[in-house]
Protein backbone atom coordinates (compact mmCIF):
# COMPACT_ATOMS: atom_id res chain seq x y z
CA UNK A 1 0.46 -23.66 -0.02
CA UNK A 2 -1.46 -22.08 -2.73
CA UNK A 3 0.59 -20.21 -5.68
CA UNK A 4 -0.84 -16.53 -4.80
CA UNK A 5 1.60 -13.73 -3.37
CA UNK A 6 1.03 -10.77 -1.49
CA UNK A 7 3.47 -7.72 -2.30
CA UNK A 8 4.77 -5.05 0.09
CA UNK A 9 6.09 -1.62 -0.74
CA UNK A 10 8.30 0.08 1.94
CA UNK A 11 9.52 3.62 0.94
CA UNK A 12 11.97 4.71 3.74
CA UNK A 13 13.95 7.82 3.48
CA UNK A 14 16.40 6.72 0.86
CA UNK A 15 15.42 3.28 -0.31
CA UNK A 16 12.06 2.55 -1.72
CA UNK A 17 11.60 -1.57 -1.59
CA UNK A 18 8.99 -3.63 -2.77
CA UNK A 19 9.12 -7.12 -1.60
CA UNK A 20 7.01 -10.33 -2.70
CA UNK A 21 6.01 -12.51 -0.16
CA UNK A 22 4.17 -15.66 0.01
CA UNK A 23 0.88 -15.92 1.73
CA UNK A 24 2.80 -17.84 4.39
CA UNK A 25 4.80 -14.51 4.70
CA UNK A 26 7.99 -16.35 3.18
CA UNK A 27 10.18 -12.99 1.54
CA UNK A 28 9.92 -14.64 -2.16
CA UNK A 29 12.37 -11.77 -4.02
CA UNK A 30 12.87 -7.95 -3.52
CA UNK A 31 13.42 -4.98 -5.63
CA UNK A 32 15.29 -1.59 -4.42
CA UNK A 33 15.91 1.81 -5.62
CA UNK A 34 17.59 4.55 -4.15
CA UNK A 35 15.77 7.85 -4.00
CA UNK A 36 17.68 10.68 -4.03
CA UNK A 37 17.85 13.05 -1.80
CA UNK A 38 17.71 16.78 -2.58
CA UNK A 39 19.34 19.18 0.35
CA UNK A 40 18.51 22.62 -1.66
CA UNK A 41 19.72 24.72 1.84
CA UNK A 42 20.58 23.68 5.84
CA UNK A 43 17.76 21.56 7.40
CA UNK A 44 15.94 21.22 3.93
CA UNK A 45 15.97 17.01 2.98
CA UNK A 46 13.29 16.57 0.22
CA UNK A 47 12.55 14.26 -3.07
CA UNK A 48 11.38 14.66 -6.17
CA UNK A 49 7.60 13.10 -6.51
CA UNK A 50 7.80 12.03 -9.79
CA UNK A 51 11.01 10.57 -9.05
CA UNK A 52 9.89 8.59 -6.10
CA UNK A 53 7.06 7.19 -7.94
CA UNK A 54 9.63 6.27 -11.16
CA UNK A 55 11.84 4.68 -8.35
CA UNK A 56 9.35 2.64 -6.96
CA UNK A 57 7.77 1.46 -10.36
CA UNK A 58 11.40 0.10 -11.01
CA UNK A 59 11.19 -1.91 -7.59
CA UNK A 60 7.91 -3.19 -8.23
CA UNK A 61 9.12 -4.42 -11.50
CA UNK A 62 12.57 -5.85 -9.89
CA UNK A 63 10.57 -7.47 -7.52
CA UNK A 64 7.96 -9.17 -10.00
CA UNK A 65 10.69 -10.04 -12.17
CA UNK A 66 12.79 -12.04 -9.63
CA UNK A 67 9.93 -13.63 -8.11
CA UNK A 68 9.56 -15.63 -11.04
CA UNK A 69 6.03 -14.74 -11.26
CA UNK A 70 2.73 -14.14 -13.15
CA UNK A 71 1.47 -10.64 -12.02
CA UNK A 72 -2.18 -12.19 -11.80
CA UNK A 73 -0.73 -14.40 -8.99
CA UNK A 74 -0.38 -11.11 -6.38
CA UNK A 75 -3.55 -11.33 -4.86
CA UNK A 76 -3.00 -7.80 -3.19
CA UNK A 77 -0.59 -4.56 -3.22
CA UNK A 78 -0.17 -2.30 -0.21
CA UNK A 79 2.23 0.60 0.60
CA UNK A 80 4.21 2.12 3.71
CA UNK A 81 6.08 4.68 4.39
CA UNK A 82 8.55 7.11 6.25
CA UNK A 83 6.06 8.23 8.39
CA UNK A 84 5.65 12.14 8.94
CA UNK A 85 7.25 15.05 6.05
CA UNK A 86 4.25 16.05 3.60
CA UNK A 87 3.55 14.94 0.22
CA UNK A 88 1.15 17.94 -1.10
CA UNK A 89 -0.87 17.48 -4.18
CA UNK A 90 -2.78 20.14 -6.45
CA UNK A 91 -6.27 20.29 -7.37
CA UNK A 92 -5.68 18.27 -10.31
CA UNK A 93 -3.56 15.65 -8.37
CA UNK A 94 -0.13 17.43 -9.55
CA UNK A 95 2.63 17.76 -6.84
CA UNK A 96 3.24 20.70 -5.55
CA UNK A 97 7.00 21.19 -5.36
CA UNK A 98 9.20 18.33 -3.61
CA UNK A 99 7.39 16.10 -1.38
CA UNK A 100 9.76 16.66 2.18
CA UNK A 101 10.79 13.52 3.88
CA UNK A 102 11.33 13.15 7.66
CA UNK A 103 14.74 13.96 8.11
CA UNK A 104 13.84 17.90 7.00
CA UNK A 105 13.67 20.06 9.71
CA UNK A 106 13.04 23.57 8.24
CA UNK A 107 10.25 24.45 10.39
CA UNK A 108 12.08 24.52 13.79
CA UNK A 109 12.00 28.19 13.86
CA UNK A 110 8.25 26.81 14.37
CA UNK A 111 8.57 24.70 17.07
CA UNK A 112 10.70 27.13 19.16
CA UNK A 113 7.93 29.78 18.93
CA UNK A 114 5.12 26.88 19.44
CA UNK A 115 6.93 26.03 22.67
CA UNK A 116 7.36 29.70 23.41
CA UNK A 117 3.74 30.28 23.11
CA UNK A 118 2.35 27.22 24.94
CA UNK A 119 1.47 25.82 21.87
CA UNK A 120 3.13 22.34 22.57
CA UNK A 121 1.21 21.83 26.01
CA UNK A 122 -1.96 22.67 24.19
CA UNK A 123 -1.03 20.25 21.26
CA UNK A 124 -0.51 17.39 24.26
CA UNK A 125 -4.01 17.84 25.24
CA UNK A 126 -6.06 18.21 22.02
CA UNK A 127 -3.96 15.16 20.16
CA UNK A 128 -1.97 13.30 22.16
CA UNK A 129 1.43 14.58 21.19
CA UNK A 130 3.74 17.48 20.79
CA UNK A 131 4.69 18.66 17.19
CA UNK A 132 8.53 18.13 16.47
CA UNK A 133 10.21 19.51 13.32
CA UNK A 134 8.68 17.11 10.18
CA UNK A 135 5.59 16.89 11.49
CA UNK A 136 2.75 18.12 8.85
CA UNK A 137 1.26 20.63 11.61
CA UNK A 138 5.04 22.08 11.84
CA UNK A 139 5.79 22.32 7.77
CA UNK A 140 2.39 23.13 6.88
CA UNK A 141 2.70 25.88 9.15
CA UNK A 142 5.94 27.16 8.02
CA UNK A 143 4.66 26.99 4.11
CA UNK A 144 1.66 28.91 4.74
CA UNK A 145 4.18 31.14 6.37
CA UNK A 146 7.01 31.11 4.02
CA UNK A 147 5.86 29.88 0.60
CA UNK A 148 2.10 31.50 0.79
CA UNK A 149 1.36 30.58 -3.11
CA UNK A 150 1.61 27.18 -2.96
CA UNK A 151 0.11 26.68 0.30
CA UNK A 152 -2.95 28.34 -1.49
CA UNK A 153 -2.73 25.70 -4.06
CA UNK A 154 -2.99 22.86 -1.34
CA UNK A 155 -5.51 20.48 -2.34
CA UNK A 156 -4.53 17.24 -0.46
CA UNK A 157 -1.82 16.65 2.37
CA UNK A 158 -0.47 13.06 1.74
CA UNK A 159 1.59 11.15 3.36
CA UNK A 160 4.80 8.87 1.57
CA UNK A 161 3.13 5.95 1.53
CA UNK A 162 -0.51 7.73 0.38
CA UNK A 163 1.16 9.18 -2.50
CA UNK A 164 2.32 5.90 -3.73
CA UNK A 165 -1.29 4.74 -3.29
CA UNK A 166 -2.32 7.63 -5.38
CA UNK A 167 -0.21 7.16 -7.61
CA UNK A 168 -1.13 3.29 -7.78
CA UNK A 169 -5.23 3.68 -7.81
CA UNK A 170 -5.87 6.86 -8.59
CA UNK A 171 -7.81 6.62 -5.32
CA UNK A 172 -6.63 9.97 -2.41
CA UNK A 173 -7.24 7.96 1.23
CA UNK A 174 -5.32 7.64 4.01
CA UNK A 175 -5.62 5.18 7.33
CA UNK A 176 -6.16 5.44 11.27
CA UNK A 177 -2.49 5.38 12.33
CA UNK A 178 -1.00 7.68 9.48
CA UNK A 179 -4.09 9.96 10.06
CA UNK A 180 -3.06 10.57 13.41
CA UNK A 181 0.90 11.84 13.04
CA UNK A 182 -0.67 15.77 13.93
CA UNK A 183 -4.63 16.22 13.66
CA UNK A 184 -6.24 13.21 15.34
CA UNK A 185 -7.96 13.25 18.65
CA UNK A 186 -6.62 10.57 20.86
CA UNK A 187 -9.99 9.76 22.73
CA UNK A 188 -12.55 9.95 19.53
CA UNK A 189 -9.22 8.87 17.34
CA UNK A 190 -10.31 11.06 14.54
CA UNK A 191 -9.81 14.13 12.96
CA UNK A 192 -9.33 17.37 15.36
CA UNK A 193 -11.46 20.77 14.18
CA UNK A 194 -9.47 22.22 17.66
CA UNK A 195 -6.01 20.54 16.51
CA UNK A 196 -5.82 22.54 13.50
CA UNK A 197 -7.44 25.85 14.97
CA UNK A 198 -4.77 25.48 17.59
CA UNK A 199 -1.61 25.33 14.89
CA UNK A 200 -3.63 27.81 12.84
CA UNK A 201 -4.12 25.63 10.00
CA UNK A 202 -8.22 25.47 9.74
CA UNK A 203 -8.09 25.82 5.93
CA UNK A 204 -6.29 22.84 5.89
CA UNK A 205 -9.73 20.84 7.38
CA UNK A 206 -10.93 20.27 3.59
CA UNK A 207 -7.41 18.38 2.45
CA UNK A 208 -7.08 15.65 5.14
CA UNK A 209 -7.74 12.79 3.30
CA UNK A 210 -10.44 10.22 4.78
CA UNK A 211 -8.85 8.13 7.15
CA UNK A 212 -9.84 4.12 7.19
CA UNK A 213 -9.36 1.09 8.28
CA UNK A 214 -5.69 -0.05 7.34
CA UNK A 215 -6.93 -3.34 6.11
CA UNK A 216 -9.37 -2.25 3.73
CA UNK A 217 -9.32 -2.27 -0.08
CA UNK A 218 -8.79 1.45 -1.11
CA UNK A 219 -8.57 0.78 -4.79
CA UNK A 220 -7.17 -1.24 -7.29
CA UNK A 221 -4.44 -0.70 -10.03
CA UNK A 222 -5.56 1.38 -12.76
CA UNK A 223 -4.30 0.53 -16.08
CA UNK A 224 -1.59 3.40 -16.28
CA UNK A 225 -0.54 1.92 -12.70
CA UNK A 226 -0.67 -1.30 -14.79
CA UNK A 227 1.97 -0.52 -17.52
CA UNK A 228 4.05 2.13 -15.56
CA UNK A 229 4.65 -1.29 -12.75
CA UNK A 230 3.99 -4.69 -14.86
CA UNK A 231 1.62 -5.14 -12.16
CA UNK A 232 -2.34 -6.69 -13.33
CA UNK A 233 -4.89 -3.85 -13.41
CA UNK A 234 -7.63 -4.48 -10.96
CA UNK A 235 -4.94 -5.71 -8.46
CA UNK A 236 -6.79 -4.65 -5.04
CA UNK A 237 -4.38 -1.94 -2.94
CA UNK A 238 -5.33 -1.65 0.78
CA UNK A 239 -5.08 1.42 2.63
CA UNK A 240 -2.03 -0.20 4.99
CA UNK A 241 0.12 1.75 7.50
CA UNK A 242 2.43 4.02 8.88
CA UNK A 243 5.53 2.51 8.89
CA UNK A 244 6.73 2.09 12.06
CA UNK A 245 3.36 0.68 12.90
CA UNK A 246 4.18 -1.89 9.56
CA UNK A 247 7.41 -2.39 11.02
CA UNK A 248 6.20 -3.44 14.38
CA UNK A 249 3.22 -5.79 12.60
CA UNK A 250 5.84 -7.48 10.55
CA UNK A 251 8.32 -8.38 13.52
CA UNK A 252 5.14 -9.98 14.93
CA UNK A 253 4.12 -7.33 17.68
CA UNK A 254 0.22 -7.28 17.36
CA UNK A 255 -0.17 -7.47 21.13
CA UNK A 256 0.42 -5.28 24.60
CA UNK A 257 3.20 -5.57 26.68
CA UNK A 258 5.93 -6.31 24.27
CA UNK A 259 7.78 -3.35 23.36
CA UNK A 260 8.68 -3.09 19.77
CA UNK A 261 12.12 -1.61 18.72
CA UNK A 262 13.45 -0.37 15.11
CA UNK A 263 16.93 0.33 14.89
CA UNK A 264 17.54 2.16 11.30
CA UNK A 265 17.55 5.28 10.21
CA UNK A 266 15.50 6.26 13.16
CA UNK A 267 15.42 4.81 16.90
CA UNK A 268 11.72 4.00 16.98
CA UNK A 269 10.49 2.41 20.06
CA UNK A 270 6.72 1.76 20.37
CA UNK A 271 4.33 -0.22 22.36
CA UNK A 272 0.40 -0.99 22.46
CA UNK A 273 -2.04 -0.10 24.84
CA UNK A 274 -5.76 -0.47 25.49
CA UNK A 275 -6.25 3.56 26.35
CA UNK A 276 -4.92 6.82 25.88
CA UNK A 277 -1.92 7.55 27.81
CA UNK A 278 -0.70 11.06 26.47
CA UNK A 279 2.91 11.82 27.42
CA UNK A 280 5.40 14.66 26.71
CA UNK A 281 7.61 11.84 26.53
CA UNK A 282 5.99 9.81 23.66
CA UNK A 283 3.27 10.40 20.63
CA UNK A 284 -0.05 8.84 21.49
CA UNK A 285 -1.48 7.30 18.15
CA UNK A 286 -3.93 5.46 16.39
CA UNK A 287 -2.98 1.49 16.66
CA UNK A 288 -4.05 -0.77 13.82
CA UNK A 289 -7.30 -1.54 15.78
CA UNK A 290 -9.97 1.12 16.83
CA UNK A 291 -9.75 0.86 20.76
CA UNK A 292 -6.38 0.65 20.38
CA UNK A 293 -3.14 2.74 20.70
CA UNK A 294 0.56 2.66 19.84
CA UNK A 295 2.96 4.74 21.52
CA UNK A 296 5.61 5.38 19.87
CA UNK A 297 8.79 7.63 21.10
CA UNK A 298 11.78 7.63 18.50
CA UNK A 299 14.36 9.80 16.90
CA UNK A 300 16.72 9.56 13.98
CA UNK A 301 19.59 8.97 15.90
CA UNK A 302 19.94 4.68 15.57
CA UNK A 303 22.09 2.36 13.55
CA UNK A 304 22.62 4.79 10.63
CA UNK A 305 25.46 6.44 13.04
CA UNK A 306 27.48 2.91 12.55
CA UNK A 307 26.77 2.86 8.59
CA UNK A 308 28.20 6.32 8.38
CA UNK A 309 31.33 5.03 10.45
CA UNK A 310 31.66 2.01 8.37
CA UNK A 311 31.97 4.00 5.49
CA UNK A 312 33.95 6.65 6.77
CA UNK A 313 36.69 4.62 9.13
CA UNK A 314 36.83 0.97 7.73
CA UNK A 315 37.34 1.68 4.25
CA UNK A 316 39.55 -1.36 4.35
CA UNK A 317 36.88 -3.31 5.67
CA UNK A 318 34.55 -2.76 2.74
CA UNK A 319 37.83 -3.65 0.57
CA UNK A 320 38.04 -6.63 1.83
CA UNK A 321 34.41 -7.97 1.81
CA UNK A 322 34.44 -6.64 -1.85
CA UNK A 323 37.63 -9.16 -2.34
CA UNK A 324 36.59 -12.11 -0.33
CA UNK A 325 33.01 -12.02 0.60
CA UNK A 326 30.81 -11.43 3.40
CA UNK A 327 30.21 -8.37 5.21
CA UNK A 328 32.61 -5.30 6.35
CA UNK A 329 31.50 -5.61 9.59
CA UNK A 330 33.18 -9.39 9.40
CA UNK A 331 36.35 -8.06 9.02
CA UNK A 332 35.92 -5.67 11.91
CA UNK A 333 34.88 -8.42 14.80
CA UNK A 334 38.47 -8.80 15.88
CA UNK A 335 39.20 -5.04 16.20
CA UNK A 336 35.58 -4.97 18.52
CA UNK A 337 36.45 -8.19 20.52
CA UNK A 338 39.17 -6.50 21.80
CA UNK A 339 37.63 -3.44 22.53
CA UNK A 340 34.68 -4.98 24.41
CA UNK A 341 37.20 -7.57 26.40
CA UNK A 342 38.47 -4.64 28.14
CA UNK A 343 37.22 -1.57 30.35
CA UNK A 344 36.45 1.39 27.89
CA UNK A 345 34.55 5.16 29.32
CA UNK A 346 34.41 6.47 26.09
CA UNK A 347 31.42 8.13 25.12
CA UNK A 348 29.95 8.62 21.83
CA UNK A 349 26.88 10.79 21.17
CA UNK A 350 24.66 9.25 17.88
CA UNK A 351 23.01 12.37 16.69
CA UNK A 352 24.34 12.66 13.53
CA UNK A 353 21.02 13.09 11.91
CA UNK A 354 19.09 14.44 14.86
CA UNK A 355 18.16 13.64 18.55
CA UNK A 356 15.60 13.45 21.25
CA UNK A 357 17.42 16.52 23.00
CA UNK A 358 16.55 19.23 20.89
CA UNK A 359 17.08 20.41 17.13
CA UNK A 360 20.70 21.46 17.94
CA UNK A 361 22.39 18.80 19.20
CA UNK A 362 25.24 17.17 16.87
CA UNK A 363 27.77 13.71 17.33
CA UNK A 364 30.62 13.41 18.98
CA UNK A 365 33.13 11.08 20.55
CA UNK A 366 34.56 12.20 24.36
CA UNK A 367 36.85 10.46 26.54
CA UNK A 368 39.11 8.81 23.39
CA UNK A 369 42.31 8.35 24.81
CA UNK A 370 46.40 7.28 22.86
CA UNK A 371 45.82 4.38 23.89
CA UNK A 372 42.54 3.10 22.12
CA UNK A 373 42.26 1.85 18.43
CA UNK A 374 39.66 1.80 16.32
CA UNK A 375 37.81 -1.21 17.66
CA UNK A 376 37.36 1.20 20.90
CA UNK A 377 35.74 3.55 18.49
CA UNK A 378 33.11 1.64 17.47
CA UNK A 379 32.14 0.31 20.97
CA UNK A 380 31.40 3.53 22.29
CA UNK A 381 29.10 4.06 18.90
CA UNK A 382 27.17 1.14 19.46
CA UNK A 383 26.73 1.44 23.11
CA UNK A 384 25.40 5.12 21.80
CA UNK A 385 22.97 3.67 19.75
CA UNK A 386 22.17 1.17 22.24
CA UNK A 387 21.94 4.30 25.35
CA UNK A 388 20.03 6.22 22.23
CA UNK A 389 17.16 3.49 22.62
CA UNK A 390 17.02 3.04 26.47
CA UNK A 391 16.52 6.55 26.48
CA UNK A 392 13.26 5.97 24.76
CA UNK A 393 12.55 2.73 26.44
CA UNK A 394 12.72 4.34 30.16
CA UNK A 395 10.11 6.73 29.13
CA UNK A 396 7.87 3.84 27.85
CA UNK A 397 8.37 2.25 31.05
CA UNK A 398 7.29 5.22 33.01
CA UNK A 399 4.01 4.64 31.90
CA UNK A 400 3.58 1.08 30.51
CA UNK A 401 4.70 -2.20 31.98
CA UNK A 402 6.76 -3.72 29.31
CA UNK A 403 7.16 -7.98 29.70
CA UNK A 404 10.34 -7.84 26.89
CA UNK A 405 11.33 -6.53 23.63
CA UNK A 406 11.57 -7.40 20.14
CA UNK A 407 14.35 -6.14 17.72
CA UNK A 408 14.25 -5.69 14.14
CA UNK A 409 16.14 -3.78 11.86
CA UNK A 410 20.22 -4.35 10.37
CA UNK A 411 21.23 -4.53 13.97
CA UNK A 412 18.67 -7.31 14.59
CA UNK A 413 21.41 -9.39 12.54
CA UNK A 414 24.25 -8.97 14.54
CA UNK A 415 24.08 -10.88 17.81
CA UNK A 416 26.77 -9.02 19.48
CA UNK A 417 24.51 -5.76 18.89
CA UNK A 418 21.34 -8.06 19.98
CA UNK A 419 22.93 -8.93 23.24
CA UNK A 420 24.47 -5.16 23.90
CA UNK A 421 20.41 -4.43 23.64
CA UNK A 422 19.52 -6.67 25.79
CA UNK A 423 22.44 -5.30 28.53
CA UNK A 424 21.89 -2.32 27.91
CA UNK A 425 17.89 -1.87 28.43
CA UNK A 426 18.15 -4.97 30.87
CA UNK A 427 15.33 -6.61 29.22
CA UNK A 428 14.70 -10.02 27.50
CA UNK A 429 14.82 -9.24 23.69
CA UNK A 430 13.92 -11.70 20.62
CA UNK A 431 14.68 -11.55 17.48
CA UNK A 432 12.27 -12.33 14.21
CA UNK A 433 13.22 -14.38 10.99
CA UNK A 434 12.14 -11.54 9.06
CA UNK A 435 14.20 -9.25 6.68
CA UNK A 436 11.91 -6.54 5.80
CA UNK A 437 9.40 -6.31 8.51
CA UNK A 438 8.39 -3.22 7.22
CA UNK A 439 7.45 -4.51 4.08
CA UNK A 440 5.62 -7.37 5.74
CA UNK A 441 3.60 -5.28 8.08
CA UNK A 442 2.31 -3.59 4.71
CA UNK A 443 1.47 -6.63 2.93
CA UNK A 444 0.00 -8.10 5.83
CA UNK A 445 -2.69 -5.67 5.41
CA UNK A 446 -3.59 -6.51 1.68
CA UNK A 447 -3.62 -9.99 2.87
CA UNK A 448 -6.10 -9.26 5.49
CA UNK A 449 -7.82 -7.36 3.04
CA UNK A 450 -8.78 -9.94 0.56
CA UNK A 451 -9.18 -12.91 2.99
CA UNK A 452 -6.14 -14.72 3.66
CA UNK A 453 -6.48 -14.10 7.49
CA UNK A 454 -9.54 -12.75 9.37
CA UNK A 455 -7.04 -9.38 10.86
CA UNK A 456 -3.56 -8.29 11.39
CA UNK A 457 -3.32 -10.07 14.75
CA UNK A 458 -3.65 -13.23 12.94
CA UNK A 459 -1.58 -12.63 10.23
CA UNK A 460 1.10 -11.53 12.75
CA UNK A 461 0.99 -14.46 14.88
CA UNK A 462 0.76 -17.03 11.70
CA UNK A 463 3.58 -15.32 9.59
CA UNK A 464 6.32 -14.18 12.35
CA UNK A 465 8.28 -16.73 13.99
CA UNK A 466 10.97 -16.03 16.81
CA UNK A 467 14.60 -16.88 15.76
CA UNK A 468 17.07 -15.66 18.75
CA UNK A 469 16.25 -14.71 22.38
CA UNK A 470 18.77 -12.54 24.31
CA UNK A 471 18.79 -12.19 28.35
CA UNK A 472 20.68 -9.56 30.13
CA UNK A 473 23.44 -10.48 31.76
CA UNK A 474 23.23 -9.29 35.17
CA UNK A 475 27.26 -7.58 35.80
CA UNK A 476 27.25 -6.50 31.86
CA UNK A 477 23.84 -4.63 32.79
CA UNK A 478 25.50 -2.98 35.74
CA UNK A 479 28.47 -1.55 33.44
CA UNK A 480 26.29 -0.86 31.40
CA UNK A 481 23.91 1.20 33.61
CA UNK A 482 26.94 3.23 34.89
CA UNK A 483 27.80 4.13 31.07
CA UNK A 484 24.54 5.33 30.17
CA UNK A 485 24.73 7.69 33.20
CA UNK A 486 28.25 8.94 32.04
CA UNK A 487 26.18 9.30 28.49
CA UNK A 488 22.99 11.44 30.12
CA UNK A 489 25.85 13.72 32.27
CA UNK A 490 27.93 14.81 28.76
CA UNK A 491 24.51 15.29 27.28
CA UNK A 492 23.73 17.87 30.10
CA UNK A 493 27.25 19.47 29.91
CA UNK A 494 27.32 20.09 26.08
CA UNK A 495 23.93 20.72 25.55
CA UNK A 496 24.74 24.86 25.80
CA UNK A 497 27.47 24.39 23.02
CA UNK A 498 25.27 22.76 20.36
CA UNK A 499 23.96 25.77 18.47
CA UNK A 500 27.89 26.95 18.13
CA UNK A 501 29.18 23.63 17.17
CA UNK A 502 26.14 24.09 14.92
CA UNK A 503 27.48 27.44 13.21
CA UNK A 504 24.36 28.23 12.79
């Protein structure tokens, strides 16, 4: 083992982290900041620029600090991101207004007139994908629509994570897979002119940063990088990823025919493939390697819906864990025991933040009867979650032949949740000994890029290491099957009440 470190910056839609890891992939220390987010009117979720790049400084420096280390031993620096939103940047590198993160959904007026228009089935054909709310087709389009001035001031569309590299190196770049979220091609897997005449964006053609190779240097830290961070200046930065493609790199998915699943914020469920299979169902995209492709279906409707119970409904829990130790959720396993040791048809709908069934759709419980506690509560939510994802994963299947599953995220830790995954989708599912596989997956690539392993495959296979394997169990699966039925048929029958629950 040689003293040098590799560090990993994952900005997600709240928490910026930046992780130091050794070149064995080891997590050595991490630094977090929160991010705030601004909600100015309905469906508007953005962040201050500056902010995020103060925010992230004081991770790096956390980070650094409890590592116990020299800055001149991190051999590299790269970045991810929340993938999708728009960072825009002025001719002189300025930001222009908030950067908007992916849980924004201002432009669905958009979308609804795209899909009026055909403009969705064209979108399938020319990139591989349909546009949905925060992609940067969808809010560039409703800027140049609604906020004319600065969309004339446009001078570079970033990305989350190609701000922070900005901001790092002074360097504007982007990379393959983040490059294709709206304008790529799917067969040459570059830029579209036809994409962008298609969402009526061609002025936009001069601001799409050069895309490149994940792995390669794209700068180093410039001295104001240098004394805003405490990191060394000429640290090299690589280009790195979007970040469910980090995410999936980190948990050790480099490979076809394992299906990689995030529960988080979002449900993001992607897997590799050797050609273009475009899909209403999924986003075709640029993998990590040219020839390559990930495809990736997801939502934000995952294991955010049982932090927001937690902290809502077990108040008592989180007393307790504050008093004694451990984790809320400890506190709760008695309550769920229960719960699951019994026949329950409650339903719970996780789209609290947004679905896969449209930009109206909202949460709910159905079927709670006198009789049930809280421990029944929380059974339907995660079997929601859980339904949430096999929604996601049937579509993969339709068009990919998937040989099992790996699971990362908070969830990943529980092995009751593990197991209800593996039911539920009724496929063999492993879990990683990795915390922030999302901040791996990033620093993978700076590793690659200075020569600690000859590509990400490598790096993948040498740094991840399985730590649980879950089967389905055969009856469970059945049960399980005839709840996410009862799930799809309330999903039909509400789906007309939405907009009014909505009040909007």
């Amino acid at each position: 083992m040689t003293d040098s470190f590799i560090l990993g910056i994952d900005s997600g839609n709240t928490v910026t982290k930046a992780a130091v890891f050794s070149e064995a992939g080891s997590l050595i220390s991490l630094g977090d900041c929160e991010v705030v987010r601004i909600k100015p009117r309905p469906r508007f979720v953005e962040r201050d620029m500056n902010v995020h790049w103060q925010m992230t400084c004081q991770a790096i420096r956390q980070a650094v600090a409890q590592a116990g280390i020299d800055p001149s031993q991190i051999a590299a620096v790269t970045a991810t991101g929340h993938g999708d939103g728009l960072y825009l940047v002025d001719e002189d590198g300025a930001p222009l207004g908030n950067g908007i993160v992916s849980l924004d959904s201002r432009s669905a007026p958009v979308i609804e007139r795209w899909e009026a228009e055909g403009v969705h089935d064209e979108a399938l054909k020319i990139t591989g994908q349909m546009p949905y709310a925060p992609a940067p087709s969808a809010l560039l389009r409703w800027i140049k629509e609604n906020e004319p001035e600065r969309y004339g001031r446009i001078r570079w569309v970033l990305s989350c994570k190609d701000w922070l590299r900005y901001k790092l190196t002074g360097e504007i770049a982007t990379d393959w897979t983040e490059a294709s979220t709206a304008f790529v091609d799917p067969d040459t897997q570059d830029y579209s002119a036809a994409a962008l005449r298609l969402f009526g964006l061609e002025e936009m053609e001069r601001a799409l940063p050069e895309a490149h190779d994940p792995c390669a240097v794209m700068g180093e830290i410039t001295p104001e990088a240098a004394e805003a961070t405490g990191l060394k200046v000429g640290t090299p930065v690589a280009a790195g990823l979007h970040d469910v493609t980090a995410s999936a790199i980190g948990s050790g998915v480099a490979e076809q025919g394992v299906v990689s699943i995030l529960a988080g914020t979002f449900s993001v469920n992607e897997i590799i493939s050797g050609e273009p299979k475009p899909s209403p169902e999924w986003y075709c995209r640029n993998s990590f390697r040219r020839g390559e492709w990930m495809n990736m279906t997801l939502s934000p409707a995952s294991s955010a819906n049982i932090d927001w119970f937690v902290k809502q409904c077990c108040r008592d829990a989180i007393r307790l864990a504050e008093e004694r130790g451990g984790s809320a959720y400890d506190y709760l396993e008695e309550e769920l025991s229960e719960a699951f040791a019994g026949d329950s048809r409650s339903v719970y709908h996780p789209f609290l933040y947004g679905s896969p069934h449209g930009n109206d759709s909202s949460a709910a419980f159905l079927g709670l009867q006198g009789w049930q506690h809280r421990g029944h509560m929380m059974r339907a939510l995660l079997e929601g979650v859980v339904f949430n994802h096999r929604h996601h994963v049937d579509a993969l299947r339709s068009g990919f032949h998937i040989k099992g599953a790996r699971l990362t995220g908070g969830s990943s830790r529980s092995p009751r949740i593990c197991q209800l995954f593996s039911d539920g989708l009724g496929l063999d599912l492993e879990t990683v000994d990795v915390d922030e596989a999302g901040a791996l997956g990033a620093a993978l690539c700076g590793a690659v890029a200075v020569g600690l392993y000859g590509d990400l495959g490598e790096a993948a296979r040498r740094t991840v290491s399985v730590s649980s394997t879950f089967s389905p169990r055969p009856q469970v699966h059945r049960t399980l099957d005839d709840g996410y039925q009862r799930y799809k048929s309330t999903i039909h029958q509400l789906r007309s009440e939405w907009r009014g629950l909505r009040g909007e």
